[in-house]
C-alpha atoms as a PDB file:
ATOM      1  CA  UNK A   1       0.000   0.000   0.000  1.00  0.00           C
ATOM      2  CA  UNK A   2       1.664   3.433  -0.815  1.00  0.00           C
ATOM      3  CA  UNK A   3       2.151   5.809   1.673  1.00  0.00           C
ATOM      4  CA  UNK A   4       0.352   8.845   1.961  1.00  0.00           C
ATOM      5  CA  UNK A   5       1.848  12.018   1.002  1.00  0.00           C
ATOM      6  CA  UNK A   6       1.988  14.504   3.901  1.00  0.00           C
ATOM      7  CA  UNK A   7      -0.388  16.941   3.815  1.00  0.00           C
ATOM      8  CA  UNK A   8       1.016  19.785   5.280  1.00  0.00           C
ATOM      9  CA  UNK A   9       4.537  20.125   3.562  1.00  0.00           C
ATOM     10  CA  UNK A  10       3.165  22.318   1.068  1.00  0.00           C
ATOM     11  CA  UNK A  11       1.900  25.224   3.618  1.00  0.00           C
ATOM     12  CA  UNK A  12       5.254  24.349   5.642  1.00  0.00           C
ATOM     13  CA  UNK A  13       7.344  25.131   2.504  1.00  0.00           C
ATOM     14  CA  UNK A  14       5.880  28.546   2.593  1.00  0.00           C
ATOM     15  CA  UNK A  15       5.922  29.530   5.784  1.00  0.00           C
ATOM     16  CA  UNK A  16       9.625  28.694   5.860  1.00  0.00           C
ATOM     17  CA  UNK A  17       9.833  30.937   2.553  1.00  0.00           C
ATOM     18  CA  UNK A  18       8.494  33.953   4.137  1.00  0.00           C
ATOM     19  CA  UNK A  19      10.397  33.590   6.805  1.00  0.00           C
ATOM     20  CA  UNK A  20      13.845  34.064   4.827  1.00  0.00           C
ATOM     21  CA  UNK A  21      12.189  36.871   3.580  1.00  0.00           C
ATOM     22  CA  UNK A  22      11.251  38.512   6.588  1.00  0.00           C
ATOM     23  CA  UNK A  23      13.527  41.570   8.213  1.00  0.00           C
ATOM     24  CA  UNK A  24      16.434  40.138  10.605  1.00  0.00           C
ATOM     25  CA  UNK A  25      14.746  40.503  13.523  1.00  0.00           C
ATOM     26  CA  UNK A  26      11.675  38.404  13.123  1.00  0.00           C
ATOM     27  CA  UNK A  27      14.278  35.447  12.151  1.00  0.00           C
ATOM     28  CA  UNK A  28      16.098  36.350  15.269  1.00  0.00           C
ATOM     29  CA  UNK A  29      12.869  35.804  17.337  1.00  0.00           C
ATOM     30  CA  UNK A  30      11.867  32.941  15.493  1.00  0.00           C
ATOM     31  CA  UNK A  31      14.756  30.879  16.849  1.00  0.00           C
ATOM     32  CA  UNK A  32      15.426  32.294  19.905  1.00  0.00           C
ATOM     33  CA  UNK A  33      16.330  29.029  21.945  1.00  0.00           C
ATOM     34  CA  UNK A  34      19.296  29.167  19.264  1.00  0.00           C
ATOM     35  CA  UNK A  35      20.405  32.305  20.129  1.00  0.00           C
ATOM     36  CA  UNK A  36      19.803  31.632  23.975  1.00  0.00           C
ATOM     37  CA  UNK A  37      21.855  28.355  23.547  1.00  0.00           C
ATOM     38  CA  UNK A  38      25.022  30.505  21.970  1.00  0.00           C
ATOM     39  CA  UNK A  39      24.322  33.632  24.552  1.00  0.00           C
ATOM     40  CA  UNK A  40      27.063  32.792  27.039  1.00  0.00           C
ATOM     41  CA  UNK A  41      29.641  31.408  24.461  1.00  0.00           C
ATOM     42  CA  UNK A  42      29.530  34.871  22.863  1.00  0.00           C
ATOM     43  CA  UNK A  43      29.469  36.671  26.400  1.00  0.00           C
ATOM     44  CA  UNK A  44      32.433  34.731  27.228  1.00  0.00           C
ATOM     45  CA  UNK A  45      34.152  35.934  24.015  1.00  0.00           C
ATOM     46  CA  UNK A  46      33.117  39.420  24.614  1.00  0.00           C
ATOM     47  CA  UNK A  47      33.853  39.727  27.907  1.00  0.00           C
ATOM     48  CA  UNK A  48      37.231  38.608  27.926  1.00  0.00           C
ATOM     49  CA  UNK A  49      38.632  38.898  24.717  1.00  0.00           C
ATOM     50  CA  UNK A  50      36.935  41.546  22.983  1.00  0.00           C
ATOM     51  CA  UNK A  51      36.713  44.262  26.120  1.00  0.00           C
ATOM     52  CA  UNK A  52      40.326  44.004  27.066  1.00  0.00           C
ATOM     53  CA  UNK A  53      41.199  44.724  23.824  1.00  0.00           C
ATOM     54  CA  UNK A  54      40.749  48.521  24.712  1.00  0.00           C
ATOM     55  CA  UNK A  55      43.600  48.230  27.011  1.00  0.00           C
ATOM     56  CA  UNK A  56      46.284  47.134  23.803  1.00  0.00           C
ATOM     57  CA  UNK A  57      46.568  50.905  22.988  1.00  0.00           C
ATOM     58  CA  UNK A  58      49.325  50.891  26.131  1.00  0.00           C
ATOM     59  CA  UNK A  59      51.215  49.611  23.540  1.00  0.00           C
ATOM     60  CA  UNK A  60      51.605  53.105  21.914  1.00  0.00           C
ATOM     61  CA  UNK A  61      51.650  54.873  25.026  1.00  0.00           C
ATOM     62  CA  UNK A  62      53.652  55.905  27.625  1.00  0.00           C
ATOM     63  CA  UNK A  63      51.207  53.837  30.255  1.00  0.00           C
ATOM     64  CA  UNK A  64      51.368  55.530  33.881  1.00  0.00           C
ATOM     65  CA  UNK A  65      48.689  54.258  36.239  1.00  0.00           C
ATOM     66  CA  UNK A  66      47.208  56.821  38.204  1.00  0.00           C
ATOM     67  CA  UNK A  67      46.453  58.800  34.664  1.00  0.00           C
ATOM     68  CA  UNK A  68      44.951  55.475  33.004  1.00  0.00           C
ATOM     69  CA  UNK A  69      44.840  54.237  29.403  1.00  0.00           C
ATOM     70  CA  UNK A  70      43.259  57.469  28.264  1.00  0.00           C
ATOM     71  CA  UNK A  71      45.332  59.627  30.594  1.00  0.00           C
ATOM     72  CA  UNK A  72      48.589  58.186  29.796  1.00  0.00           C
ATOM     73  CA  UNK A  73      50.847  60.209  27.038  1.00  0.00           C
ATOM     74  CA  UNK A  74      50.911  58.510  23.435  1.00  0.00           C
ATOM     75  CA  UNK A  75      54.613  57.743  22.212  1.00  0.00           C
ATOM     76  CA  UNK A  76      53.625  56.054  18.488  1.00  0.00           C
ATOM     77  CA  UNK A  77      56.106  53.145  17.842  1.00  0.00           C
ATOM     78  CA  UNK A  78      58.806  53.719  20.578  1.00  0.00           C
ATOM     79  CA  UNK A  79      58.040  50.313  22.440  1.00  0.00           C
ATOM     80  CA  UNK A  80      58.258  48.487  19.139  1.00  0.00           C
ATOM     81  CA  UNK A  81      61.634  50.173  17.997  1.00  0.00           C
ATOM     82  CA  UNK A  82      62.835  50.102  21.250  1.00  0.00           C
ATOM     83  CA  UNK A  83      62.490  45.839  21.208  1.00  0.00           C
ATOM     84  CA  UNK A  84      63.593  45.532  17.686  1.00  0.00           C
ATOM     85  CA  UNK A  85      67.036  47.253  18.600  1.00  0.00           C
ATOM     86  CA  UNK A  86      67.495  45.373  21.758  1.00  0.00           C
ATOM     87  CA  UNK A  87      70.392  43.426  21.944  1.00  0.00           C
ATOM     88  CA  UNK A  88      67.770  40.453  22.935  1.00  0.00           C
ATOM     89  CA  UNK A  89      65.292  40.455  19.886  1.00  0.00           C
ATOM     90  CA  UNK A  90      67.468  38.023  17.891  1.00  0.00           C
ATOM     91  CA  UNK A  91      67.964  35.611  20.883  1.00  0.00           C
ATOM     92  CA  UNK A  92      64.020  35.584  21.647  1.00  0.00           C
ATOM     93  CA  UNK A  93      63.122  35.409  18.132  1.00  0.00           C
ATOM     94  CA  UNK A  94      65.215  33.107  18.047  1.00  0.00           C
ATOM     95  CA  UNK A  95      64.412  30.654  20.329  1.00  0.00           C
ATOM     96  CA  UNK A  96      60.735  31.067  20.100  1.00  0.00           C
ATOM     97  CA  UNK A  97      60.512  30.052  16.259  1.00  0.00           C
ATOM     98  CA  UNK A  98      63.449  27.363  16.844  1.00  0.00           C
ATOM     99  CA  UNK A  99      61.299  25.524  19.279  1.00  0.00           C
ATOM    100  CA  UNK A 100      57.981  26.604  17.411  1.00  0.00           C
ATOM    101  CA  UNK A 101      59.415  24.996  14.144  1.00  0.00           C
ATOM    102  CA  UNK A 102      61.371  21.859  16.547  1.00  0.00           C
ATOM    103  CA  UNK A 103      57.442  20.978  17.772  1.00  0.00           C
ATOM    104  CA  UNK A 104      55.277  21.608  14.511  1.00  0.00           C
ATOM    105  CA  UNK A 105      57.787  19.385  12.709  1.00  0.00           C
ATOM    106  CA  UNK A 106      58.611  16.877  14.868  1.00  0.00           C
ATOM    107  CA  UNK A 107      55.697  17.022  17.638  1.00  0.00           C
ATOM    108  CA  UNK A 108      52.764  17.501  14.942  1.00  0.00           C
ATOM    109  CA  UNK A 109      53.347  14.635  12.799  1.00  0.00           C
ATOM    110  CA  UNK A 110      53.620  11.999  16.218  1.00  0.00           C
ATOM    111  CA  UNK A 111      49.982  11.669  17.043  1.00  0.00           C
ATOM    112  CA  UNK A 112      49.136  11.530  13.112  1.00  0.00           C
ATOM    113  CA  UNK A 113      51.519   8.565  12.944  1.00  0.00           C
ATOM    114  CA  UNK A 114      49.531   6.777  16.523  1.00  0.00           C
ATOM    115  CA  UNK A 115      46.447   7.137  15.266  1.00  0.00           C
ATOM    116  CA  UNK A 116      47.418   5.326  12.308  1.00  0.00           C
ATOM    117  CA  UNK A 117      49.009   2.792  13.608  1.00  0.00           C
ATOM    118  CA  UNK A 118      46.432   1.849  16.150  1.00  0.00           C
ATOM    119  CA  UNK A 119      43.749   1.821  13.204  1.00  0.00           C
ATOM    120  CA  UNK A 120      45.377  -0.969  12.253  1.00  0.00           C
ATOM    121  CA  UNK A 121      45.587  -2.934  15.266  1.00  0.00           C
ATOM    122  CA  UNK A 122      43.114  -5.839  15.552  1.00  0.00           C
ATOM    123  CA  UNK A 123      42.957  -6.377  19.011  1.00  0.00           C
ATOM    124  CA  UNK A 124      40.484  -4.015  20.603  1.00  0.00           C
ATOM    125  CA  UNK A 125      41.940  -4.973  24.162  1.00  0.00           C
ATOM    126  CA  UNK A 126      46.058  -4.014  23.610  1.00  0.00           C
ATOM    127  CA  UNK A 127      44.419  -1.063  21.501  1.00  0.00           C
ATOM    128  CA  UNK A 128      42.358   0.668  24.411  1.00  0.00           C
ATOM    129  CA  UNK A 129      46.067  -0.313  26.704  1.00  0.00           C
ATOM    130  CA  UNK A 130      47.989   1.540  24.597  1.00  0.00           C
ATOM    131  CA  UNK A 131      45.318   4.635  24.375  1.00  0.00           C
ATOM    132  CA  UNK A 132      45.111   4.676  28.002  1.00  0.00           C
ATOM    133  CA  UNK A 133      49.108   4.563  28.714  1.00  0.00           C
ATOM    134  CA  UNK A 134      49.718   7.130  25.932  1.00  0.00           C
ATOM    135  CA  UNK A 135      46.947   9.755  26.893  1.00  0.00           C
ATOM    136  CA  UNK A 136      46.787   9.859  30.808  1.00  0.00           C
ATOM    137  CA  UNK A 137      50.022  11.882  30.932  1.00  0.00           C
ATOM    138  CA  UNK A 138      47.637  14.465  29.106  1.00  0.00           C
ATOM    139  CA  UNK A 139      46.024  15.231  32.800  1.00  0.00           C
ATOM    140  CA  UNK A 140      49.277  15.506  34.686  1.00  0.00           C
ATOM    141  CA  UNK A 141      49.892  18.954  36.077  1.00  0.00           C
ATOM    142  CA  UNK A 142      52.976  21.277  34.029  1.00  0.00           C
ATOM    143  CA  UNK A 143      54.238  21.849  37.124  1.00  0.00           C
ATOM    144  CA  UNK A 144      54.749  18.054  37.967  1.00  0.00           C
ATOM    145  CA  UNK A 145      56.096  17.092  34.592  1.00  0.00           C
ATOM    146  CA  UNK A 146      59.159  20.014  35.041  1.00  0.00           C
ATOM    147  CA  UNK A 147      59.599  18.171  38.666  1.00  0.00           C
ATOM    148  CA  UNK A 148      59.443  14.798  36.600  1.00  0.00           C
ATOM    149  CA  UNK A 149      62.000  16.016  34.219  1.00  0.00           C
ATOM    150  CA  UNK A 150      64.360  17.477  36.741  1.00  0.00           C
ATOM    151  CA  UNK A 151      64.469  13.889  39.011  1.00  0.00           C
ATOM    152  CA  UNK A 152      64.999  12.284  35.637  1.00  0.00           C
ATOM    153  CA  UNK A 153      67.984  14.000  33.883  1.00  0.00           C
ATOM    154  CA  UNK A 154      69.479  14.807  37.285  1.00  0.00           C
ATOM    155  CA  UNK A 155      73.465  14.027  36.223  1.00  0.00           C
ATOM    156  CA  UNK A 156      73.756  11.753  39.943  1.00  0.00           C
ATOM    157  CA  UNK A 157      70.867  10.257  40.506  1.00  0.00           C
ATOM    158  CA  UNK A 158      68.488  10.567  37.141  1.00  0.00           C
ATOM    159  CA  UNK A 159      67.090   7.470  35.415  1.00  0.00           C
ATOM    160  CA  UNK A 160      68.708   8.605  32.999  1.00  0.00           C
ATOM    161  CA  UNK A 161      72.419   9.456  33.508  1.00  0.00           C
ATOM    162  CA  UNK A 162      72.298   6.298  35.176  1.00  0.00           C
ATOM    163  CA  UNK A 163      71.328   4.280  31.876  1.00  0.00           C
ATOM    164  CA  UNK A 164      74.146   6.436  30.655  1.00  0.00           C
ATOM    165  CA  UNK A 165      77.053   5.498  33.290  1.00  0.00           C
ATOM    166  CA  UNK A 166      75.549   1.573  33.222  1.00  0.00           C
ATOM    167  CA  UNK A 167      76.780   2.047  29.018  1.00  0.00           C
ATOM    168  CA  UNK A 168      80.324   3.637  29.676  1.00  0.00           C
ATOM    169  CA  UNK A 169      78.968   7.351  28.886  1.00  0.00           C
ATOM    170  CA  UNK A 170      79.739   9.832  31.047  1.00  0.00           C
ATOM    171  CA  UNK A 171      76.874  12.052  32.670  1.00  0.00           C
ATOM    172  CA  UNK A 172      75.287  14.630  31.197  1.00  0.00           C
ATOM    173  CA  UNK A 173      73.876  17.858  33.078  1.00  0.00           C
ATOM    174  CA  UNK A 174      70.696  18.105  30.591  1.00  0.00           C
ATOM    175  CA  UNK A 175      68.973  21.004  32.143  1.00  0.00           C
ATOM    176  CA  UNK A 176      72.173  23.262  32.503  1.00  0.00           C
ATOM    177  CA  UNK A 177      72.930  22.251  28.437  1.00  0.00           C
ATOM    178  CA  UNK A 178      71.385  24.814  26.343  1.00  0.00           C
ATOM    179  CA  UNK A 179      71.893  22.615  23.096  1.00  0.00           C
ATOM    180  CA  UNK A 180      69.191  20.325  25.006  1.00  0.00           C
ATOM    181  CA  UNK A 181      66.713  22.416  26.105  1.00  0.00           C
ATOM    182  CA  UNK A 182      64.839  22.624  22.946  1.00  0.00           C
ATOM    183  CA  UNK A 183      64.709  18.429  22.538  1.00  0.00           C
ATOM    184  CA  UNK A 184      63.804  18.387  26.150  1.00  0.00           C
ATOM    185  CA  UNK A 185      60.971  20.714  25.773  1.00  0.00           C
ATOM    186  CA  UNK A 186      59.397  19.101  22.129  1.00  0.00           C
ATOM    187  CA  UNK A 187      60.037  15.419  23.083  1.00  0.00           C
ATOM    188  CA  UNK A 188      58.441  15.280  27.172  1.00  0.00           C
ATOM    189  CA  UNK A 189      55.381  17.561  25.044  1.00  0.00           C
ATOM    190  CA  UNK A 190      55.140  14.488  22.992  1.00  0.00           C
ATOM    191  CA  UNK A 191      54.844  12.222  25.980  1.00  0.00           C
ATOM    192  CA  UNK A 192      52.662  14.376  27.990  1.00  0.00           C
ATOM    193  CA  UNK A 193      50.142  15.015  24.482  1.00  0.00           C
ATOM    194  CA  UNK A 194      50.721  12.494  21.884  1.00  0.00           C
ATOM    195  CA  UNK A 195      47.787  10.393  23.203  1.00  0.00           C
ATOM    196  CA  UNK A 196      45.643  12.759  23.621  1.00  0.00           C
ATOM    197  CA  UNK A 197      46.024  14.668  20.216  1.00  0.00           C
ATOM    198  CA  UNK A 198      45.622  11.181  18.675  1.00  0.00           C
ATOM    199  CA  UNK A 199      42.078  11.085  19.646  1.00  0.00           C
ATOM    200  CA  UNK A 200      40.592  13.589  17.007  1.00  0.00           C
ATOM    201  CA  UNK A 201      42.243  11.418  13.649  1.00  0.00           C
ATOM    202  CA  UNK A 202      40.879   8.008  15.466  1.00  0.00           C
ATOM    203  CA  UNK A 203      37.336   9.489  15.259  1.00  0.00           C
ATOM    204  CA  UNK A 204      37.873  10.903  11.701  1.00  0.00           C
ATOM    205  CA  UNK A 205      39.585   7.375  10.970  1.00  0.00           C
ATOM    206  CA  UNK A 206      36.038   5.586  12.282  1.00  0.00           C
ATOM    207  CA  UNK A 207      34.359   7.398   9.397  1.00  0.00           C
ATOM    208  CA  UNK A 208      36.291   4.899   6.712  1.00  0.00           C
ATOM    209  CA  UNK A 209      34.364   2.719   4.911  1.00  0.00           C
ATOM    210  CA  UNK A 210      35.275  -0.720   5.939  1.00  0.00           C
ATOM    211  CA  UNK A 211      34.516  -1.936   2.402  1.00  0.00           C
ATOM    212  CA  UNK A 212      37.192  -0.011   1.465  1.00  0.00           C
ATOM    213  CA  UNK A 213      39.081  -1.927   2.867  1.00  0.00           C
ATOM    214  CA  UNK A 214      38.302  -5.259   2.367  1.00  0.00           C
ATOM    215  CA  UNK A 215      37.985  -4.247  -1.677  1.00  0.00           C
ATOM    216  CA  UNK A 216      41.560  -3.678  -1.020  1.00  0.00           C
ATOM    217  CA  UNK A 217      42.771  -6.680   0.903  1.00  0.00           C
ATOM    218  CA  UNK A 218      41.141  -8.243  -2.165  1.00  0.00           C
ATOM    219  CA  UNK A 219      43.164  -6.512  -4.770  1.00  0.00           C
ATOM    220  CA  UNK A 220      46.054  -6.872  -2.838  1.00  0.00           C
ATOM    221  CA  UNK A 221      47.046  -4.160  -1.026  1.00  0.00           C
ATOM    222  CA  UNK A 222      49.533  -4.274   1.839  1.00  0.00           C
ATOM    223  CA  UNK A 223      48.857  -2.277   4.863  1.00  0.00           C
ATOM    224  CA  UNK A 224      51.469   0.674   4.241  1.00  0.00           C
ATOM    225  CA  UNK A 225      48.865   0.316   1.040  1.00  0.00           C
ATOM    226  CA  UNK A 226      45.781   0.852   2.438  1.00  0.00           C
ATOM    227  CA  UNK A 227      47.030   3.484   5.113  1.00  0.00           C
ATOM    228  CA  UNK A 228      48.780   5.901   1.804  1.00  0.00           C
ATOM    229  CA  UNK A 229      45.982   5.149  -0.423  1.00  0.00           C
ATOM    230  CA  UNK A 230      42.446   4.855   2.376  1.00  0.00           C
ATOM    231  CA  UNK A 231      43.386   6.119   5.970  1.00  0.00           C
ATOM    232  CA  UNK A 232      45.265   9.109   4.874  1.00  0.00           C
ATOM    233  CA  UNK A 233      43.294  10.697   2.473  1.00  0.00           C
ATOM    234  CA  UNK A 234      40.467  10.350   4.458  1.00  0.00           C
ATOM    235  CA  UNK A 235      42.071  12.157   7.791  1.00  0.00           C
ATOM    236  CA  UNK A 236      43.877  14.833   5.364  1.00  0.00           C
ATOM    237  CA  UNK A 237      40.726  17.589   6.110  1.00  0.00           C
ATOM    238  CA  UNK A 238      41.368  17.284   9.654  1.00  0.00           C
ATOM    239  CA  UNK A 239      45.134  17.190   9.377  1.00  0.00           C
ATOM    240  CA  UNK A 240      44.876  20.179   6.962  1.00  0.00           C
ATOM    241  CA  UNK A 241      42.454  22.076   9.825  1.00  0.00           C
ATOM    242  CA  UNK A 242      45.113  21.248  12.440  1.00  0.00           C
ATOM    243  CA  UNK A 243      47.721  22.397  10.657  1.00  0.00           C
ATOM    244  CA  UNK A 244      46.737  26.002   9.846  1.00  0.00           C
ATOM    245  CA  UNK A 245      45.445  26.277  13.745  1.00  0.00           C
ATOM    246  CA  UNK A 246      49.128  25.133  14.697  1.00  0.00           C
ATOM    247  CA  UNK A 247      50.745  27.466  12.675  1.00  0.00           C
ATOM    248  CA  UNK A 248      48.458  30.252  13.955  1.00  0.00           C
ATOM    249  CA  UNK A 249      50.154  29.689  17.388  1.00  0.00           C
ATOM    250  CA  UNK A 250      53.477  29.164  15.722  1.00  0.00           C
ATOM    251  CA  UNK A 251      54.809  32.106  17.798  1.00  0.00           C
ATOM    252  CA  UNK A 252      52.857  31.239  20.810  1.00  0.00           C
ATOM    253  CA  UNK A 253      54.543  28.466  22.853  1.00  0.00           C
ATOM    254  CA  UNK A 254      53.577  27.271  26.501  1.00  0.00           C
ATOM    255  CA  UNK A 255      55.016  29.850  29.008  1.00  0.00           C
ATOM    256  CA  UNK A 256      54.482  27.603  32.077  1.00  0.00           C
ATOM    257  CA  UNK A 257      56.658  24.962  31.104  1.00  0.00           C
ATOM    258  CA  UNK A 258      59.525  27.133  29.529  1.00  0.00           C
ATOM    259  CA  UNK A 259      59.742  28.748  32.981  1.00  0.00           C
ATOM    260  CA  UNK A 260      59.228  26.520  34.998  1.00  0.00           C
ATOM    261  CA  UNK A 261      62.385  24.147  33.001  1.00  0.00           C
ATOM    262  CA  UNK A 262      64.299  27.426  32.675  1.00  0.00           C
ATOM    263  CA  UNK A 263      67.573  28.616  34.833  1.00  0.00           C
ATOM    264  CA  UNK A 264      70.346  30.761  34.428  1.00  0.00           C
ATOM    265  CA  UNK A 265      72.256  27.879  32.493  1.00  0.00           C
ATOM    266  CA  UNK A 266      70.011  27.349  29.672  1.00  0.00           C
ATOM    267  CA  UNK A 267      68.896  30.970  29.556  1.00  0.00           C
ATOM    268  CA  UNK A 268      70.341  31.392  25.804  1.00  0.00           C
ATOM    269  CA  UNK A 269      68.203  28.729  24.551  1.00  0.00           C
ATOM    270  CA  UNK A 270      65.384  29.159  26.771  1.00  0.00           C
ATOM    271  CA  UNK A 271      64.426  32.489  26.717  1.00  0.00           C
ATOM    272  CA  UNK A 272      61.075  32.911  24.371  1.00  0.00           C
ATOM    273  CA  UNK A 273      58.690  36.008  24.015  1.00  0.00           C
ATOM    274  CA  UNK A 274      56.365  34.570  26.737  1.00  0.00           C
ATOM    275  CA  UNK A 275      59.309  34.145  29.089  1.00  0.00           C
ATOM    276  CA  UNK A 276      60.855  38.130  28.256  1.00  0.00           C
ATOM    277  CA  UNK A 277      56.809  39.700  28.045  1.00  0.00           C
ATOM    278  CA  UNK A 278      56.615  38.168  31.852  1.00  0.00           C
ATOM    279  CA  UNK A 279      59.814  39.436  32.999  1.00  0.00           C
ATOM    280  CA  UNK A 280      59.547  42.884  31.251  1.00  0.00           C
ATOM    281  CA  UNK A 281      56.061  43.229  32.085  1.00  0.00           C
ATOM    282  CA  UNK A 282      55.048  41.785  35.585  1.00  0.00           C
ATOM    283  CA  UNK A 283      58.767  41.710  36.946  1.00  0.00           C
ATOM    284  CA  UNK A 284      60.131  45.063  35.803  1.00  0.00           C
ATOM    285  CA  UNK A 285      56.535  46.788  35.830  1.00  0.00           C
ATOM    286  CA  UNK A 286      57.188  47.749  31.963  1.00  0.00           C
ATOM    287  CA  UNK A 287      53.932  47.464  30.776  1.00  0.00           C
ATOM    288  CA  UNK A 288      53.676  49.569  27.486  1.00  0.00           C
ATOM    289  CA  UNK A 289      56.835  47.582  26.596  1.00  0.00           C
ATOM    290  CA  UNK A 290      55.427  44.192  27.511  1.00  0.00           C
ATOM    291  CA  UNK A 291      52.116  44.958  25.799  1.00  0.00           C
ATOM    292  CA  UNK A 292      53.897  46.124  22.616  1.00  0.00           C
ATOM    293  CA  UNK A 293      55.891  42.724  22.488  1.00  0.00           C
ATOM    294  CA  UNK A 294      52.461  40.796  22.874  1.00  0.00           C
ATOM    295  CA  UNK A 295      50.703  42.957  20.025  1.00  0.00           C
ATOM    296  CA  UNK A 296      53.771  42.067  17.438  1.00  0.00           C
ATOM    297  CA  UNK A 297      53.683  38.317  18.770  1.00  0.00           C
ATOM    298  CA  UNK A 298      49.995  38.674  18.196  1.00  0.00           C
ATOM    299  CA  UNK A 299      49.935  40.489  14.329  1.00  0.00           C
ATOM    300  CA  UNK A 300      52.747  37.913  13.366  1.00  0.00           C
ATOM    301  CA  UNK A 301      50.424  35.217  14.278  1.00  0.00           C
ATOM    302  CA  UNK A 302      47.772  36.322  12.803  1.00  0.00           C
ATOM    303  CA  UNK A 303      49.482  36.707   9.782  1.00  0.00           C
ATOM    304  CA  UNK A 304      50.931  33.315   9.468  1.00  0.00           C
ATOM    305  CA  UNK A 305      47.361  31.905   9.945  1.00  0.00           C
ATOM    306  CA  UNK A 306      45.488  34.009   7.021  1.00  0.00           C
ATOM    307  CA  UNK A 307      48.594  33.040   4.989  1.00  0.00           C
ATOM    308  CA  UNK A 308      48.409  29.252   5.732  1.00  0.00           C
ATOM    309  CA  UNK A 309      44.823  29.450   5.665  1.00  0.00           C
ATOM    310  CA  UNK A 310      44.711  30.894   2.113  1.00  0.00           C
ATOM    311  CA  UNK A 311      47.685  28.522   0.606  1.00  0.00           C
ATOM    312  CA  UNK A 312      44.888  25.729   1.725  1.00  0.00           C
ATOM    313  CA  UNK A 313      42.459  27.295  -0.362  1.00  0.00           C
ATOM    314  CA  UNK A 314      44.714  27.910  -3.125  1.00  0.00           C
ATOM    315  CA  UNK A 315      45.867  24.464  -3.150  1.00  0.00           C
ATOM    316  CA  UNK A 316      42.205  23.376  -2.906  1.00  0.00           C
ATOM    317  CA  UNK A 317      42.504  21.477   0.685  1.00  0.00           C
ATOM    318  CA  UNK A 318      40.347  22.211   3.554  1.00  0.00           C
ATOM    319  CA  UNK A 319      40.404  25.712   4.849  1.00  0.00           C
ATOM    320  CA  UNK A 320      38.994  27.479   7.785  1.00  0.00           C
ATOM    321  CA  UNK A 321      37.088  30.011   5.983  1.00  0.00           C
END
């Protein structure tokens, strides 16, 4: 028996019509559980990142607190000249895109590569072992992993060094080395996040048809195969997405754990924007300085993501606008 067509689609069709058609804010009242739903998102947004935005014209000012922003005399680009000539802009810059590049290169590809290879796995019990042992690092504390990685690559008593000595190598002082800070920082991040950032390619890997692979198992294909010619291509999107949102905080790198793992040893490898805003700002009280370092560190990032983000349109990959 054929089914009966619905009645009402036809009067529904129109009423939806003349809604489009209707000024703004009769659609805004329309759906006003939508808007409701999105109301503290945007106050969040607003309150904290849009409203303190009045206070980055410090930046061009001479800031002196008991005039105020407004009060406080404007000095134009002195703050940015004055860091650009500063015997310290080359070290910071530095070391903030050394380590920046170091992670995006080394640290970005390692949960790509986990994901991947757990796919593949067929047994559904070592596969949830190995998720759990690679992302519950992700929930301990910065401030115990620095403590981890001092006990660790202590040169007397580290895990480590004593590996080292049981080998016939002598001991090596790892957090007074400068040439090891930056390995030190990238490769305990990959620890500490690796599961964790894995997570988002094994749900977009769950969206591959499984007849894709068995068509290919049935041509063939080895597994290296299937993961070039099925897996990756199917997770490139998301890896595409990541990307550009990595490179968009290419100049922004974790303060906590660069200060917390830094001393007067490292220093010349250590010291990053975050690290030289904190001291120049909260330490010195320099805060027109400070904010004028934050607003480059801010425009260059900004930059590098519209650029990324339109060489992945150009290139036709996915693209975040």
């Amino acid at each position: 028996m054929a089914a009966r067509p619905i009645e009402h689609s036809a009067p529904v069709t129109q009423k939806k019509q003349a809604l489009r058609r209707s000024p703004g804010w009769k659609r805004v009242l329309h759906n006003y559980e939508l808007y409701l739903f999105i109301l503290p998102t945007l106050a969040y947004f607003i309150l904290f990142h849009y409203v303190p935005m009045y206070g980055v014209q410090i930046a061009f000012k001479n800031f002196i607190a008991v005039k105020g922003v407004a009060g406080s005399p404007w000095v134009g680009f002195e703050h940015f000249e004055r860091f650009f000539e500063s015997y310290q802009f080359i070290t910071v810059m530095r070391n903030t895109l050394g380590i920046s590049l170091y992670e995006l290169l080394v640290a970005f590809p390692a949960p790509i590569l986990l994901a991947l290879l757990l796919n593949q796995v067929t047994s559904e019990r070592f596969k949830k072992i190995v998720q759990t042992v690679t992302y519950a690092p992700h929930f301990i504390s910065v401030v115990v992993i620095a403590g981890m990685l001092y006990l660790f690559l202590s040169p007397k008593h580290g895990l480590v060094n004593q590996i080292l000595v049981l080998l016939g190598v002598d001991p090596v002082f790892f957090m007074a080395s400068p040439e090891w800070f930056k390995t030190i920082y990238v490769f305990s991040g990959i620890w500490q996040n690796i599961g964790w950032a894995a997570i988002i390619y094994l749900a977009a890997l769950s969206g591959v048809n499984p007849d894709l692979h068995e068509a290919a198992v049935v041509d063939g294909a080895t597994k290296l195969q299937r993961i070039r010619h099925i897996d990756l291509p199917t997770i490139m999107p998301t890896i595409v997405i990541l990307l550009i949102l990595n490179v968009g905080h290419l100049m922004s790198i974790g303060f906590e754990k660069v200060y917390l793992l830094q001393n007067q040893l490292n220093i010349d490898a250590s010291e990053i924007i975050q690290t030289y805003v904190y001291k120049a700002g909260l330490m010195n009280a320099q805060f027109s300085y400070s904010a004028a370092i934050g607003l480059f560190n801010s425009i260059v990032n900004f930059i590098l993501l519209i650029s990324v983000n339109q060489l992945a349109k150009k290139t036709k990959q996915a693209s975040l606008w």
